[in-house]
PDB file of N, CA and C in Angstrom:
ATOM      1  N   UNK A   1     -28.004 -22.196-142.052  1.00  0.00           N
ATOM      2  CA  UNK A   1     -27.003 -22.378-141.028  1.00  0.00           C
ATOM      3  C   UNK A   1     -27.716 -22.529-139.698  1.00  0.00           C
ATOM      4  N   UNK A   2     -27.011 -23.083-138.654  1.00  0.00           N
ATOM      5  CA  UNK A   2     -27.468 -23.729-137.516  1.00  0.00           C
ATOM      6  C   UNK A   2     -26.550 -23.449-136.732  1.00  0.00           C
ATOM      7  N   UNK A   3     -27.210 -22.669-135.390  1.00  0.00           N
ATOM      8  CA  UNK A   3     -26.426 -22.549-134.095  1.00  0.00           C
ATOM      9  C   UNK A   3     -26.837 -23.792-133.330  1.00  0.00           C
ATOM     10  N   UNK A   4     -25.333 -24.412-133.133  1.00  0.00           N
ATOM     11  CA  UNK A   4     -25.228 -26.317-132.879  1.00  0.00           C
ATOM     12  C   UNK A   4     -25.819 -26.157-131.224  1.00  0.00           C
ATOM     13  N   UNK A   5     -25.749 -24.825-130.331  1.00  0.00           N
ATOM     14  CA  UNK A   5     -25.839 -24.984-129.196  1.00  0.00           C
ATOM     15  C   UNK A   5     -27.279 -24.631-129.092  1.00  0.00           C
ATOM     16  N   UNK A   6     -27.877 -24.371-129.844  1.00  0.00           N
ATOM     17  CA  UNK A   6     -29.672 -23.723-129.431  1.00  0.00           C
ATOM     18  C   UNK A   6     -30.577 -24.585-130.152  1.00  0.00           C
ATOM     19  N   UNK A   7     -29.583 -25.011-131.287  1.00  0.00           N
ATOM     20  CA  UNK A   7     -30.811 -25.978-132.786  1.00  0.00           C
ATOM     21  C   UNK A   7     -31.272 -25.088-133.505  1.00  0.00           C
ATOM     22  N   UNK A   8     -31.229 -23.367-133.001  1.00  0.00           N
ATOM     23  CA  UNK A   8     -31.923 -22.477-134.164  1.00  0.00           C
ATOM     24  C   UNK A   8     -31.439 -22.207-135.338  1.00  0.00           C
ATOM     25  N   UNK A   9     -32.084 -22.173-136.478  1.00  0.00           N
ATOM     26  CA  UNK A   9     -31.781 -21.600-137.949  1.00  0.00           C
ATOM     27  C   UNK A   9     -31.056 -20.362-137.293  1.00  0.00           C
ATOM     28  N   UNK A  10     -29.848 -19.797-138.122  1.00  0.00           N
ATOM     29  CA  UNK A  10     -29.654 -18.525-138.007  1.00  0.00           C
ATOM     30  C   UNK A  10     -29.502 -17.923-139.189  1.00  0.00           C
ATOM     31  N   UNK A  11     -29.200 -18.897-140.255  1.00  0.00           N
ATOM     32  CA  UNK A  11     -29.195 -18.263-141.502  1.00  0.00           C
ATOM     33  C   UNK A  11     -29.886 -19.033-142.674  1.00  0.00           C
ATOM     34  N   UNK A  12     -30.602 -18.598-143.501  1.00  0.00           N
ATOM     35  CA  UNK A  12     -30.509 -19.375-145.417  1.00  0.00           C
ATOM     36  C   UNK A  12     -29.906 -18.748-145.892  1.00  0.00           C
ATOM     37  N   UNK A  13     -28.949 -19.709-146.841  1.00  0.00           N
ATOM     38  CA  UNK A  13     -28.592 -19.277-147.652  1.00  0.00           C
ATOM     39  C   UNK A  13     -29.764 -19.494-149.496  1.00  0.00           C
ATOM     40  N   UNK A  14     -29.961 -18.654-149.818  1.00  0.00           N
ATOM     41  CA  UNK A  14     -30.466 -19.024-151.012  1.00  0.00           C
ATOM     42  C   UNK A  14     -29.769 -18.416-152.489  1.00  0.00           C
ATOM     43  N   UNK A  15     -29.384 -19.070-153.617  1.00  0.00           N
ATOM     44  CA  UNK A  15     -29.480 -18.708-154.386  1.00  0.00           C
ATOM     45  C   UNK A  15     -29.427 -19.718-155.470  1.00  0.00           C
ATOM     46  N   UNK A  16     -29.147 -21.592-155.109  1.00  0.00           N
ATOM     47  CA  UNK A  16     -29.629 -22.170-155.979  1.00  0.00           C
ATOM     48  C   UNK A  16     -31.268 -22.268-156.845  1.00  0.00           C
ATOM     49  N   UNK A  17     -31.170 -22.801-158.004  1.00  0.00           N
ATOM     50  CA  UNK A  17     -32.254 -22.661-158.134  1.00  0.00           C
ATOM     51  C   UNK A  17     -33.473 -24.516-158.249  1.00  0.00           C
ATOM     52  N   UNK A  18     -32.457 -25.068-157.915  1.00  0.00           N
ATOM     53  CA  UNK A  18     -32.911 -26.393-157.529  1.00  0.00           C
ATOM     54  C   UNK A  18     -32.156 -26.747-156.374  1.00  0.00           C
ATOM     55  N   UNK A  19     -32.708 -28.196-155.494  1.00  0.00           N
ATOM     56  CA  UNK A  19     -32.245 -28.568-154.233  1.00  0.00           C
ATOM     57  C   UNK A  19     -30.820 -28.432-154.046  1.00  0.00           C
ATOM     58  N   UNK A  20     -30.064 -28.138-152.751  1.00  0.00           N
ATOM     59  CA  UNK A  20     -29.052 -28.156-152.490  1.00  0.00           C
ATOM     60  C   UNK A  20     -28.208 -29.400-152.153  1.00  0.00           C
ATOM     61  N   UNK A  21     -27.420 -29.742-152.319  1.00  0.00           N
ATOM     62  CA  UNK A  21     -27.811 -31.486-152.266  1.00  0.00           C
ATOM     63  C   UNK A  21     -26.037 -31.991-151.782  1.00  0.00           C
ATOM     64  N   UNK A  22     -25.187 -30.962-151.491  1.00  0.00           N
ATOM     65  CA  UNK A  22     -23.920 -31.057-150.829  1.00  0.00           C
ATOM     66  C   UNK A  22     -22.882 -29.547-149.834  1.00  0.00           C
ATOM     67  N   UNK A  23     -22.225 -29.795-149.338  1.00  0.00           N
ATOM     68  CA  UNK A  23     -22.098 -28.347-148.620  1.00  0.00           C
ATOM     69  C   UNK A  23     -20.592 -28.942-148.058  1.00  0.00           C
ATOM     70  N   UNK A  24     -19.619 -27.772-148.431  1.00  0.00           N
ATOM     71  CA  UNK A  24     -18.398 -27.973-147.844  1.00  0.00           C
ATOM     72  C   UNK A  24     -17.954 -26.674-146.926  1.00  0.00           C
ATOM     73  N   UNK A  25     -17.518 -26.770-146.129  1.00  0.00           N
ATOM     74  CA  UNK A  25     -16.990 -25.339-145.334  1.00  0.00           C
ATOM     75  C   UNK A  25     -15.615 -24.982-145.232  1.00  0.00           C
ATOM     76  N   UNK A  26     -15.175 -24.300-145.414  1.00  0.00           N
ATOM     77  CA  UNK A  26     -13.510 -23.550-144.921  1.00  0.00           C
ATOM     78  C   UNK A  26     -12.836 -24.332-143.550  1.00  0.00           C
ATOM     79  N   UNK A  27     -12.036 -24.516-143.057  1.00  0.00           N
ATOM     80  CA  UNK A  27     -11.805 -24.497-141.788  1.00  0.00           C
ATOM     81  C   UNK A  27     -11.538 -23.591-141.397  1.00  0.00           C
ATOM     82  N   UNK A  28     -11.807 -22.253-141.106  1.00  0.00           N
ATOM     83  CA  UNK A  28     -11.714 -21.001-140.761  1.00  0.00           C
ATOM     84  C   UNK A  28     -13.351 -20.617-140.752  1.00  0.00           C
ATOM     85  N   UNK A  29     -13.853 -21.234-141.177  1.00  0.00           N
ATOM     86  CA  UNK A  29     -15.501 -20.987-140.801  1.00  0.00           C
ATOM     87  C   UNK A  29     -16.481 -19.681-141.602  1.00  0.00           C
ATOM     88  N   UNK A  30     -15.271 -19.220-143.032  1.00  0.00           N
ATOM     89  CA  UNK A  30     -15.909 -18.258-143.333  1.00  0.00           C
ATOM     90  C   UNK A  30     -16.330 -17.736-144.620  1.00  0.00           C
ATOM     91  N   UNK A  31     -16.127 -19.118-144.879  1.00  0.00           N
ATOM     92  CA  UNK A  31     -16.749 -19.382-146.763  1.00  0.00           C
ATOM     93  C   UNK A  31     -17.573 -20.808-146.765  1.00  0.00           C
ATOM     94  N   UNK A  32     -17.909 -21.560-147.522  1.00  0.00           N
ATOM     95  CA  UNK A  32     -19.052 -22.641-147.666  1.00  0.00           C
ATOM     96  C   UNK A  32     -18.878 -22.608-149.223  1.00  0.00           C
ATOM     97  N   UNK A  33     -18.925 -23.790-149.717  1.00  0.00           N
ATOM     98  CA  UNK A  33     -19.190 -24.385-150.979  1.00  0.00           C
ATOM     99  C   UNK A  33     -20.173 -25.445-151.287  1.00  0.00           C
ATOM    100  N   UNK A  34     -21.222 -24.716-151.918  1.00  0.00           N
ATOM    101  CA  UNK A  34     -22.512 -25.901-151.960  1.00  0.00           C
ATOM    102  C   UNK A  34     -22.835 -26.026-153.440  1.00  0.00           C
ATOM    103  N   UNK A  35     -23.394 -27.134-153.648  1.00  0.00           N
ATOM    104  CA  UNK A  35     -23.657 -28.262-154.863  1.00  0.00           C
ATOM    105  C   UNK A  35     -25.041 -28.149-154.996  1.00  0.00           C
ATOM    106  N   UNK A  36     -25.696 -28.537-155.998  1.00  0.00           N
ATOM    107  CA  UNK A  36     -27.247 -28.558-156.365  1.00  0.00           C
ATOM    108  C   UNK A  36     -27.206 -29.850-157.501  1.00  0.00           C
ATOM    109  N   UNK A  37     -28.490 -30.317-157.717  1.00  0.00           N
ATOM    110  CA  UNK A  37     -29.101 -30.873-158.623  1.00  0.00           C
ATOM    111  C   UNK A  37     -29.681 -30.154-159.712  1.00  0.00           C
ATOM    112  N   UNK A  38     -29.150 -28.591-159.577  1.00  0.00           N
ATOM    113  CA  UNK A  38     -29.642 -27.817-160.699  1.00  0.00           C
ATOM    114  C   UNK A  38     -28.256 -27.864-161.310  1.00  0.00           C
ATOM    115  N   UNK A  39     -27.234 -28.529-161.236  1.00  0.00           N
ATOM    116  CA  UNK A  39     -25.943 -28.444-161.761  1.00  0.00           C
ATOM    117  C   UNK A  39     -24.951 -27.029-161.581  1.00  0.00           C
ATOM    118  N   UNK A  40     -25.470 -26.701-160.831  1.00  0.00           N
ATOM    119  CA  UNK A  40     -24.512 -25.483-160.442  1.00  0.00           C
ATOM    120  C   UNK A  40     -23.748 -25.667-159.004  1.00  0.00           C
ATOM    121  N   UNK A  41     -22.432 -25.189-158.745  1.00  0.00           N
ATOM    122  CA  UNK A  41     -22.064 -24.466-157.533  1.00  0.00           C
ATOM    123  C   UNK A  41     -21.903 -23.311-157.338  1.00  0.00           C
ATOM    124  N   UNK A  42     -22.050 -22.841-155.890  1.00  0.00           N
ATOM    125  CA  UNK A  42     -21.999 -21.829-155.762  1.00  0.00           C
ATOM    126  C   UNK A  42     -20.755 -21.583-154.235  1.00  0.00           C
ATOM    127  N   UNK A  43     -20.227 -20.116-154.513  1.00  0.00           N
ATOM    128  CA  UNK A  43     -19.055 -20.157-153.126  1.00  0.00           C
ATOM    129  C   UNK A  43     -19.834 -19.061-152.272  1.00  0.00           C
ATOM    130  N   UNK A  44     -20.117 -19.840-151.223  1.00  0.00           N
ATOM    131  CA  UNK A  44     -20.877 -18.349-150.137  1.00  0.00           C
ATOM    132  C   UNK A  44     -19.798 -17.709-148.983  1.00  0.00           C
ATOM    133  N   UNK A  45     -19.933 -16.356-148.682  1.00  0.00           N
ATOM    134  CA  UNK A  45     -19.381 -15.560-147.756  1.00  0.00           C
ATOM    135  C   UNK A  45     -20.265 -15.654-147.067  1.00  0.00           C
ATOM    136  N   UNK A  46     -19.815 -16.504-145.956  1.00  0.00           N
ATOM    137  CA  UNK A  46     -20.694 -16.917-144.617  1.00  0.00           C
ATOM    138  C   UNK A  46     -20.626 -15.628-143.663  1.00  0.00           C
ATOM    139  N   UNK A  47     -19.758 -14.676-143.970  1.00  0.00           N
ATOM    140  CA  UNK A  47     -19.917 -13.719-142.742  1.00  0.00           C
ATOM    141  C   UNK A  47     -20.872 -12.530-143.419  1.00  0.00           C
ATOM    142  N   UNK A  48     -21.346 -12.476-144.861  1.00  0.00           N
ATOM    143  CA  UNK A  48     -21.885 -11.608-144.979  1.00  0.00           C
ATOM    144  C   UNK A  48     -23.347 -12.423-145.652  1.00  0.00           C
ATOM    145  N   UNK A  49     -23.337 -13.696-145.670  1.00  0.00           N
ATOM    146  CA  UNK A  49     -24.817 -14.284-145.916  1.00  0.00           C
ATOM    147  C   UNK A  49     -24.995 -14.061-147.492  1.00  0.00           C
ATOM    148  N   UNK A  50     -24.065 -13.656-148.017  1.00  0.00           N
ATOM    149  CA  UNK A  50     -23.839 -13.734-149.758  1.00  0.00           C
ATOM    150  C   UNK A  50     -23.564 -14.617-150.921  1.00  0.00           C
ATOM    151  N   UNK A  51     -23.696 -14.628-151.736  1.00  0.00           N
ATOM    152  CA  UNK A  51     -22.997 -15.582-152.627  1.00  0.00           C
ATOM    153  C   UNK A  51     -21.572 -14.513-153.130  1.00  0.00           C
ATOM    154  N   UNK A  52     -20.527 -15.331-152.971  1.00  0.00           N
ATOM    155  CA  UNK A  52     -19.257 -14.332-153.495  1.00  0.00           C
ATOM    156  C   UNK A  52     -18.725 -15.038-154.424  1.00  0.00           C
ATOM    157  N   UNK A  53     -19.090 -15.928-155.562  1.00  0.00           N
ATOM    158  CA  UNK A  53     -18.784 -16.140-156.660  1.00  0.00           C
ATOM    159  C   UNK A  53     -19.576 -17.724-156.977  1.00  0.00           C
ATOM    160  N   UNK A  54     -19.938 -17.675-157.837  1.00  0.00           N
ATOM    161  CA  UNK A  54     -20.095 -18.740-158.410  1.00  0.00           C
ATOM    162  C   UNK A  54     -19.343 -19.705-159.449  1.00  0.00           C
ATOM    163  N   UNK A  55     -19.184 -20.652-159.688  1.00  0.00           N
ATOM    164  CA  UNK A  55     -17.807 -21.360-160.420  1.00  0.00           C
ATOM    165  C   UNK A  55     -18.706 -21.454-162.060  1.00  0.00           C
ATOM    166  N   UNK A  56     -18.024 -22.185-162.575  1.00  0.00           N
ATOM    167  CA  UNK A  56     -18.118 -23.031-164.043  1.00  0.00           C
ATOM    168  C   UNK A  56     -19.301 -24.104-163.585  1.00  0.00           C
ATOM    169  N   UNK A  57     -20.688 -23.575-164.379  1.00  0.00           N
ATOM    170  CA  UNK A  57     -21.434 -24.782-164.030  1.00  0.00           C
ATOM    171  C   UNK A  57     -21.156 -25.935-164.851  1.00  0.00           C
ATOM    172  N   UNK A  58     -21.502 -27.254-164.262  1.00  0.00           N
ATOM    173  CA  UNK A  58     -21.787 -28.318-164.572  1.00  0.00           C
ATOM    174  C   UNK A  58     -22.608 -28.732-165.405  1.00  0.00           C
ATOM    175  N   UNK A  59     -22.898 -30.079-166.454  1.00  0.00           N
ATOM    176  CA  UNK A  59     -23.804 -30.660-167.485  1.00  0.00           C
ATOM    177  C   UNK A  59     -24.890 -31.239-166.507  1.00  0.00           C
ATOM    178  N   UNK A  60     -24.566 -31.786-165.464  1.00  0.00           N
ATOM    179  CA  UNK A  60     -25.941 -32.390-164.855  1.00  0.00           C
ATOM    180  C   UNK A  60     -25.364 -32.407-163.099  1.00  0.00           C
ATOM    181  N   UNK A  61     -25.642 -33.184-162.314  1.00  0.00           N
ATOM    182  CA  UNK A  61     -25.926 -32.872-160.577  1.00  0.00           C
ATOM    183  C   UNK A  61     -24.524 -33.061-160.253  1.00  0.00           C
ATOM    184  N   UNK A  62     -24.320 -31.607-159.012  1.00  0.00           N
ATOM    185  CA  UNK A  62     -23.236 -31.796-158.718  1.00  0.00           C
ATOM    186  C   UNK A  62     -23.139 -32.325-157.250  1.00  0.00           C
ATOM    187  N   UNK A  63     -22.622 -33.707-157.266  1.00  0.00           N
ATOM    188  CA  UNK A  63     -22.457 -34.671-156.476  1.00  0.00           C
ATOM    189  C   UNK A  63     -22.266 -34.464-155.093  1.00  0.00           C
ATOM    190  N   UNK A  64     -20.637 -34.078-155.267  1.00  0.00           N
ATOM    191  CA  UNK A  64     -19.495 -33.850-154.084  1.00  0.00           C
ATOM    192  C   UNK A  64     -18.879 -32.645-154.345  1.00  0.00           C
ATOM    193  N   UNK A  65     -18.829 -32.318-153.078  1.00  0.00           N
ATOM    194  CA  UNK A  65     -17.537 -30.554-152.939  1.00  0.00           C
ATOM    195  C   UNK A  65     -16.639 -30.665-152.002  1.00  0.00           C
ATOM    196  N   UNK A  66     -15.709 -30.163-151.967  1.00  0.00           N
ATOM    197  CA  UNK A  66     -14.352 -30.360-151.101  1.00  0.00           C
ATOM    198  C   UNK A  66     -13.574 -29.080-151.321  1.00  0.00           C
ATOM    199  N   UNK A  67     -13.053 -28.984-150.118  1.00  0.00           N
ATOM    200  CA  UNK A  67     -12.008 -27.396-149.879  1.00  0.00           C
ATOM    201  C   UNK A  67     -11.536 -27.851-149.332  1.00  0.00           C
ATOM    202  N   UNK A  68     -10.040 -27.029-149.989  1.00  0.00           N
ATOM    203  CA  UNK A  68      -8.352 -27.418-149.539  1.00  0.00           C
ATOM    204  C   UNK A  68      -8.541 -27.182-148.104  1.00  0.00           C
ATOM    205  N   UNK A  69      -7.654 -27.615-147.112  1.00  0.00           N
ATOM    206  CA  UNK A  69      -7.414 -27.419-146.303  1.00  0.00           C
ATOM    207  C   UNK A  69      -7.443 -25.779-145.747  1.00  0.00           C
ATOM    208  N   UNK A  70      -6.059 -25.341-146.809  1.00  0.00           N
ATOM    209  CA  UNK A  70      -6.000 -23.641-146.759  1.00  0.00           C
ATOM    210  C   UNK A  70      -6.833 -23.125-147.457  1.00  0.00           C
ATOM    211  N   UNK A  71      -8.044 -23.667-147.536  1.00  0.00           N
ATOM    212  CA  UNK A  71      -9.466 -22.544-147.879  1.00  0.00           C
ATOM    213  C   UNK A  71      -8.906 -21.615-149.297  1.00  0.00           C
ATOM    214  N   UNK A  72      -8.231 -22.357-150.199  1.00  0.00           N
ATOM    215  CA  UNK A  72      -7.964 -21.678-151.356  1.00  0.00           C
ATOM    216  C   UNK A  72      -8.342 -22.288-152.580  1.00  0.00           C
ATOM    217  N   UNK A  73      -8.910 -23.861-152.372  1.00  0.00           N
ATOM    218  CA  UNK A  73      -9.347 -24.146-153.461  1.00  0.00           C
ATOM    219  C   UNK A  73     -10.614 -24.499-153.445  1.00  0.00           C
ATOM    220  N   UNK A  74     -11.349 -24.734-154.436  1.00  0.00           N
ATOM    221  CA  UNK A  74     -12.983 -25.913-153.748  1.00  0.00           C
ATOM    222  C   UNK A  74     -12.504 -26.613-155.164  1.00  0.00           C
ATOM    223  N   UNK A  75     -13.499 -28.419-154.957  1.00  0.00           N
ATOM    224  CA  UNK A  75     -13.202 -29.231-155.984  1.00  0.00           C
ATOM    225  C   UNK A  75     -14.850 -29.534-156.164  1.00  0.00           C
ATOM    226  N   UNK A  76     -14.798 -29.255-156.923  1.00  0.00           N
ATOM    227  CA  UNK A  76     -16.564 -30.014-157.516  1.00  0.00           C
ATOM    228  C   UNK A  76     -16.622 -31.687-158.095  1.00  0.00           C
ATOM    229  N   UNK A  77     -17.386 -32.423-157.802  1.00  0.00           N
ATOM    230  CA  UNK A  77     -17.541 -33.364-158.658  1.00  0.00           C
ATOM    231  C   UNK A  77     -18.951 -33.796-159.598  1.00  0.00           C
ATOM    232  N   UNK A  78     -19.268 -34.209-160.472  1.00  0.00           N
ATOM    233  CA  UNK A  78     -20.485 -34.308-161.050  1.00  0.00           C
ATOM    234  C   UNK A  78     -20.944 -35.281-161.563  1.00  0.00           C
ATOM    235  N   UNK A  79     -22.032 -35.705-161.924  1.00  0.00           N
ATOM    236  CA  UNK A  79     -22.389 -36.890-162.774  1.00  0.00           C
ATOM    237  C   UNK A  79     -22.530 -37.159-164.361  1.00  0.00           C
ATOM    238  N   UNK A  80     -21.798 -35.412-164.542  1.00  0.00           N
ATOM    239  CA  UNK A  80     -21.298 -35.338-166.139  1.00  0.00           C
ATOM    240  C   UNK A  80     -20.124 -35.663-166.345  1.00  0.00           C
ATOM    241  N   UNK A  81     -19.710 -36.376-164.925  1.00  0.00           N
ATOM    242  CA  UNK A  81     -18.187 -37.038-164.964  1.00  0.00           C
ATOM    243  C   UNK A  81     -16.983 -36.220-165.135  1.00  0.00           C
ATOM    244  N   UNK A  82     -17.320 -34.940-164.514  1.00  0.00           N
ATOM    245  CA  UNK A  82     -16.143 -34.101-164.653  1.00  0.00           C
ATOM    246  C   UNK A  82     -16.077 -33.569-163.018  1.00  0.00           C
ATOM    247  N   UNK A  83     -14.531 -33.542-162.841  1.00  0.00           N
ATOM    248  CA  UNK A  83     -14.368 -32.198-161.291  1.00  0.00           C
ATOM    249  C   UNK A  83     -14.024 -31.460-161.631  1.00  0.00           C
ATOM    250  N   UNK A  84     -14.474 -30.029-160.873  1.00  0.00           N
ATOM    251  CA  UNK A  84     -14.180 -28.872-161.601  1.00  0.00           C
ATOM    252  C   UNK A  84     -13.079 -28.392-160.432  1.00  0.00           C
ATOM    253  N   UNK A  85     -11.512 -27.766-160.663  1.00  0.00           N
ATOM    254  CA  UNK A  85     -11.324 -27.472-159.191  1.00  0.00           C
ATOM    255  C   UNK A  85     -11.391 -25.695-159.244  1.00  0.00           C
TER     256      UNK A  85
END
């Protein structure tokens, strides 16, 4: 994560275990949904720098991520040709 007004890192998140390769955010600013080429997603609690659940992994890279508006759903997409919501 990146403070937009300084350019500094303020946070990693880590817990994929290959590149991160998509990132969706809440509009409330306080969850994140990110994608890998290790075929997994993962849902992070941005206020506590955690992973707070991880979904149904994927057969191979997960592409695209998207969250509802009201921060209640995330949609995965993959190149095993499935979305997961």
């Amino acid at each position: 994560m990146w403070d937009l007004a300084t350019g500094a890192m303020t946070h990693a998140l880590i817990g994929h275990s290959d590149a991160g390769y998509t990132v969706a955010v809440t509009n409330d600013g306080t969850r994140a949904v990110t994608g890998s080429n290790g075929n997994t997603a993962i849902v992070w609690d941005l206020s506590a720098d955690r992973t707070s659940r991880k979904p149904a992994d994927h057969q191979k890279w997960v592409r695209a991520v998207a969250v509802t508006g009201d921060g209640t759903r995330a949609v995965t997409t993959s190149d095993d040709h499935t979305a997961i919501v």
